[in-house]
N, C-alpha and C. Protein backbone atom coordinates (compact mmCIF):
# COMPACT_ATOMS: atom_id res chain seq x y z
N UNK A 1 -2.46 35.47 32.73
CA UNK A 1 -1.19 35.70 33.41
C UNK A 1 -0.55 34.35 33.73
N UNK A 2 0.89 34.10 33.68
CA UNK A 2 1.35 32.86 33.58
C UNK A 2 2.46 33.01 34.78
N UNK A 3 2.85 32.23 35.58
CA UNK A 3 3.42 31.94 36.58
C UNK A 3 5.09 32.75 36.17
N UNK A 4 5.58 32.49 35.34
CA UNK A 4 6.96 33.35 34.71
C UNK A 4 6.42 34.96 34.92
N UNK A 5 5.76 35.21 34.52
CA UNK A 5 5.23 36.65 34.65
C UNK A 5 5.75 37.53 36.30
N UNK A 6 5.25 36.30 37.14
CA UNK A 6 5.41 36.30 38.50
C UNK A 6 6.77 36.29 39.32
N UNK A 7 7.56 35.09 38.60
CA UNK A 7 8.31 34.63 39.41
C UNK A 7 9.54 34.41 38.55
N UNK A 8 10.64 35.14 39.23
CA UNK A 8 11.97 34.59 39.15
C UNK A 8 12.42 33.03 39.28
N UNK A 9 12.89 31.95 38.02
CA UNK A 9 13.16 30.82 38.21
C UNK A 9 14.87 30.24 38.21
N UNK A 10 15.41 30.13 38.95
CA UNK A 10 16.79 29.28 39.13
C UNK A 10 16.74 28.14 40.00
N UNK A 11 17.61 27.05 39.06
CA UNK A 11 17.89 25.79 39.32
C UNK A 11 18.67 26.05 40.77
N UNK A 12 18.48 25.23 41.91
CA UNK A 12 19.46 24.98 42.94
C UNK A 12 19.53 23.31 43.57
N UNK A 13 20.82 23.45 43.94
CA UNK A 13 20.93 21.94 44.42
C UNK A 13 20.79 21.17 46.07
N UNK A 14 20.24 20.99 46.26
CA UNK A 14 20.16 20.41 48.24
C UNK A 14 20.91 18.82 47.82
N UNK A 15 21.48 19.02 49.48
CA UNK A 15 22.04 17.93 49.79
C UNK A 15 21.42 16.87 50.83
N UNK A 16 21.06 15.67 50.37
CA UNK A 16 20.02 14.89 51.80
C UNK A 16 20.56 13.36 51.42
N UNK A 17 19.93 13.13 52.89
CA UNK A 17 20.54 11.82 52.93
C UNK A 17 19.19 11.08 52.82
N UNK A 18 19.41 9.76 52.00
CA UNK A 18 18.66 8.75 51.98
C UNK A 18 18.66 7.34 52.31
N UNK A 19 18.37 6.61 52.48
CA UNK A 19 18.38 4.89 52.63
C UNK A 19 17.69 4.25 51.25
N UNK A 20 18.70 3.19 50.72
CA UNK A 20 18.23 2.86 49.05
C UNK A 20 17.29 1.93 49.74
N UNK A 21 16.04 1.72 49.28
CA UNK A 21 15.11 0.29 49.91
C UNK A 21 15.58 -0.88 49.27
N UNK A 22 16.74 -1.02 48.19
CA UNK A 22 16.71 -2.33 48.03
C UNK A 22 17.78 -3.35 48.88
N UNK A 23 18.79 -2.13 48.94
CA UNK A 23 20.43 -2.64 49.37
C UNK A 23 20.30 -2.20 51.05
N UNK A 24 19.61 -1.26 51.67
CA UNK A 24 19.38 -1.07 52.79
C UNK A 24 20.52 0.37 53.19
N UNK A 25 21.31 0.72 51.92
CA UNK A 25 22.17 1.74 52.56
C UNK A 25 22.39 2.72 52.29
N UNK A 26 22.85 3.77 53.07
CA UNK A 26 22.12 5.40 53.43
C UNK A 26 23.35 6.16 52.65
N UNK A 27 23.22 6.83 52.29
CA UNK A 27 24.04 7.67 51.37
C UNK A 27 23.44 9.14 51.33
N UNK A 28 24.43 10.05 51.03
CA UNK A 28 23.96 11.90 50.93
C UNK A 28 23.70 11.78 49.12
N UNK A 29 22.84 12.37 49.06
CA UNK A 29 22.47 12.46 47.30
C UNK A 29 22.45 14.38 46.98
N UNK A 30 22.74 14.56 46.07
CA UNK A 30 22.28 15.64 45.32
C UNK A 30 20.91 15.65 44.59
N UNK A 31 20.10 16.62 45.54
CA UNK A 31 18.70 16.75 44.91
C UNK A 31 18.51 17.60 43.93
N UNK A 32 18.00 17.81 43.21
CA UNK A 32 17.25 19.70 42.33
C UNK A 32 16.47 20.02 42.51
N UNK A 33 15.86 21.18 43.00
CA UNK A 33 14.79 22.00 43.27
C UNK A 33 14.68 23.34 42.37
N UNK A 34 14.13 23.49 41.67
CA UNK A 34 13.58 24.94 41.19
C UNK A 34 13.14 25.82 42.06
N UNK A 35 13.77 26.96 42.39
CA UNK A 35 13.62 28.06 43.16
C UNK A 35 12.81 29.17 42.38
N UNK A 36 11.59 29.61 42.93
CA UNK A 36 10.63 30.65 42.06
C UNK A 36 10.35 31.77 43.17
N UNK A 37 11.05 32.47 43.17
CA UNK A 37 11.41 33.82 43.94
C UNK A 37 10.42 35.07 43.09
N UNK A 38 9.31 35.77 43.80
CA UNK A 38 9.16 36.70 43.85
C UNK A 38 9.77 37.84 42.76
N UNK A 39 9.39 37.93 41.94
CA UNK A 39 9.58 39.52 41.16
C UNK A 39 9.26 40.66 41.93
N UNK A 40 10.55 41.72 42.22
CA UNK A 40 10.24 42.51 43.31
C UNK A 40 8.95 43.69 42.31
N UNK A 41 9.33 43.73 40.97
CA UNK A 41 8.11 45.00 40.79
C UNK A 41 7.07 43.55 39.91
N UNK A 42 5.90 43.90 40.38
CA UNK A 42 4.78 42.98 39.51
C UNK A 42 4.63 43.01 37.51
N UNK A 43 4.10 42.66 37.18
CA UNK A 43 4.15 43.15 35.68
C UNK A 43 3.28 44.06 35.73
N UNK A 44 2.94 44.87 34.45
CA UNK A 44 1.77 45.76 34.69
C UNK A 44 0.54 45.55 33.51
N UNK A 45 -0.22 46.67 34.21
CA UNK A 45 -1.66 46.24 32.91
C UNK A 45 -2.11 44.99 33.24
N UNK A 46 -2.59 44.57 34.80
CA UNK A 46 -2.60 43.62 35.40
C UNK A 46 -4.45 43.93 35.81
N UNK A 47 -4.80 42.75 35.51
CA UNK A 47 -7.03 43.40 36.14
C UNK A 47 -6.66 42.92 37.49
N UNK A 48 -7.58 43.57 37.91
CA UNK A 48 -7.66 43.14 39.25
C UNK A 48 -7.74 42.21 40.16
N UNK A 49 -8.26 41.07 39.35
CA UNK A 49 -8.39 39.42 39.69
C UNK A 49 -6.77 39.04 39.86
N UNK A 50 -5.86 39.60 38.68
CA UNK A 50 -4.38 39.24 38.71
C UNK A 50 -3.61 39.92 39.93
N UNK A 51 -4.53 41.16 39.47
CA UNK A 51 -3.22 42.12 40.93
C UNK A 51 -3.21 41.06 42.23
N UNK A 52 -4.45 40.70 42.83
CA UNK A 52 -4.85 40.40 44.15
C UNK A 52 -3.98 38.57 44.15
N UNK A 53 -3.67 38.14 42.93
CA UNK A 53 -3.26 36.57 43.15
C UNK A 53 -1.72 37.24 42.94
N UNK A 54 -0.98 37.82 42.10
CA UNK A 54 0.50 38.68 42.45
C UNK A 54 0.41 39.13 44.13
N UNK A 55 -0.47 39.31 44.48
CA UNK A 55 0.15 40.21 46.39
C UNK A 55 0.24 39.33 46.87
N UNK A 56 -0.50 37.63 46.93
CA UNK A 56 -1.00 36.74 47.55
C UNK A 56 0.48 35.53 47.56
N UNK A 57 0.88 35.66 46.30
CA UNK A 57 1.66 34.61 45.70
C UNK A 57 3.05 34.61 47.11
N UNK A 58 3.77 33.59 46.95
CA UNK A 58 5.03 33.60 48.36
C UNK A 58 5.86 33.00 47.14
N UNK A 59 7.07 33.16 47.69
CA UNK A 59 8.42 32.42 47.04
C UNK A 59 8.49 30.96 47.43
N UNK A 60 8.59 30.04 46.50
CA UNK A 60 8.25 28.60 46.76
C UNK A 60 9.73 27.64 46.21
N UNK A 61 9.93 26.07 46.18
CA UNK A 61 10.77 25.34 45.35
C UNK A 61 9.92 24.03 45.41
N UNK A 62 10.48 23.70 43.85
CA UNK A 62 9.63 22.90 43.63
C UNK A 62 10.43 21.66 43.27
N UNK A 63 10.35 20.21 43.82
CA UNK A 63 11.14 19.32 43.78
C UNK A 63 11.46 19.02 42.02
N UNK A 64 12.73 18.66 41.26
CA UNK A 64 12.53 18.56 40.10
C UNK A 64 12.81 17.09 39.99
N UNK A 65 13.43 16.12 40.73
CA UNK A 65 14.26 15.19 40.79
C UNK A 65 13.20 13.82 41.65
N UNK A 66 12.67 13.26 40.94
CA UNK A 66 11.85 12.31 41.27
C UNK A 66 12.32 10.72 41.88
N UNK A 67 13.33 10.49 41.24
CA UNK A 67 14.15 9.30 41.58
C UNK A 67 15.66 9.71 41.37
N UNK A 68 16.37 8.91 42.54
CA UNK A 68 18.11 8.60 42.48
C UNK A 68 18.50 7.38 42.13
N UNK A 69 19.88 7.16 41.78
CA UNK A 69 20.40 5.68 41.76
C UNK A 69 20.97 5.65 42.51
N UNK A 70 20.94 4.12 43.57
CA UNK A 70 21.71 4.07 44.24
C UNK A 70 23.39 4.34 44.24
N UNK A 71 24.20 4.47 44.90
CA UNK A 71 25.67 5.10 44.90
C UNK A 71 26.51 3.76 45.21
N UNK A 72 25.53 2.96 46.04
CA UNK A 72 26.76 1.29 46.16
C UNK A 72 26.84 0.98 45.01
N UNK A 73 28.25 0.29 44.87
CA UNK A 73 28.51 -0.36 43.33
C UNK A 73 27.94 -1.44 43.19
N UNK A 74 27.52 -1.97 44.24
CA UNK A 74 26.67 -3.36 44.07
C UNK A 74 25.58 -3.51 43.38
N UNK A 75 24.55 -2.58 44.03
CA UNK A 75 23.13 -2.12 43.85
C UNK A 75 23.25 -1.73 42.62
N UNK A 76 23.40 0.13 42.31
CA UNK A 76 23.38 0.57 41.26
C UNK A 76 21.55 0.26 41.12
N UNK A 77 20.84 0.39 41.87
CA UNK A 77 18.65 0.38 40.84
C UNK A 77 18.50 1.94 41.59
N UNK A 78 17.90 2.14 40.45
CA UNK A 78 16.89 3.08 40.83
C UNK A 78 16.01 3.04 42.04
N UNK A 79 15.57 4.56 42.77
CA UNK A 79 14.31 4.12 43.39
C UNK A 79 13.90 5.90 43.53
N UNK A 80 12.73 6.18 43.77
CA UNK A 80 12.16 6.77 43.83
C UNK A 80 12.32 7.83 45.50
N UNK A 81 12.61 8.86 45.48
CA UNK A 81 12.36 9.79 46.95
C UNK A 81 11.41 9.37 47.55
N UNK A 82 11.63 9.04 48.77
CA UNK A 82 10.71 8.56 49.88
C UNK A 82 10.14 9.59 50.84
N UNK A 83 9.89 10.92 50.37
CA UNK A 83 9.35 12.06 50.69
C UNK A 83 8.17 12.26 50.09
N UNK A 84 6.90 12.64 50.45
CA UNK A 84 6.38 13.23 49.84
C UNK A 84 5.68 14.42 49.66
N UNK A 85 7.02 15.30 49.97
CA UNK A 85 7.09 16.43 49.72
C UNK A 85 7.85 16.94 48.45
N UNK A 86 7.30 17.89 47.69
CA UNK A 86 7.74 17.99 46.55
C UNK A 86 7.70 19.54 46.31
N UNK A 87 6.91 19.89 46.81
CA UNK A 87 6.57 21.40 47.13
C UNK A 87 7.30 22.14 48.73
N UNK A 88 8.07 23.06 48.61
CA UNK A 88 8.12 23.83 49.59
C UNK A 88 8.63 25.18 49.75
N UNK A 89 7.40 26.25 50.37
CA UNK A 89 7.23 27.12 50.96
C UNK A 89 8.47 28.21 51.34
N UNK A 90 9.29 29.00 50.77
CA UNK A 90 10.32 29.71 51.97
C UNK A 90 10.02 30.60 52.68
């Protein structure tokens, strides 16, 4: 059984603010997160090992977007999310 089986997947966008570490300045970025929502009926012809990880499973998002560029025209480098959260729970 494969995680699609499970779960409804759509792209969504969050909005957060960051601080670039090189230039020192804070800006709102557009993140992406993959949203994996719950299939309201399960698939079927499912053993029992599957049924019990389908009841168990929660609706989750999963960070897709690993690094931003900075937005000053000065800067312009890359750097990496200073979160490390990448996974979260709804």
């Amino acid at each position: 059984m494969h995680e699609r089986d499970i779960f409804d997947e759509k792209q969504e966008i969050k909005r957060a603010s960051y601080a670039c570490p090189h230039c020192r300045e804070r800006n709102d970025y557009d993140v992406r997160w993959m949203k994996r929502t719950k299939k309201k009926n399960g698939p079927r012809n499912l053993a029992e090992q599957d049924r019990a990880r389908y009841e168990k499973s929660k609706d989750y998002m999963v960070r897709i977007d690993d690094q931003l560029m900075c937005k000053n025209m000065r800067c312009r480098k890359r750097f990496e999310i200073p979160s490390s959260q990448s996974v979260v729970f709804i």
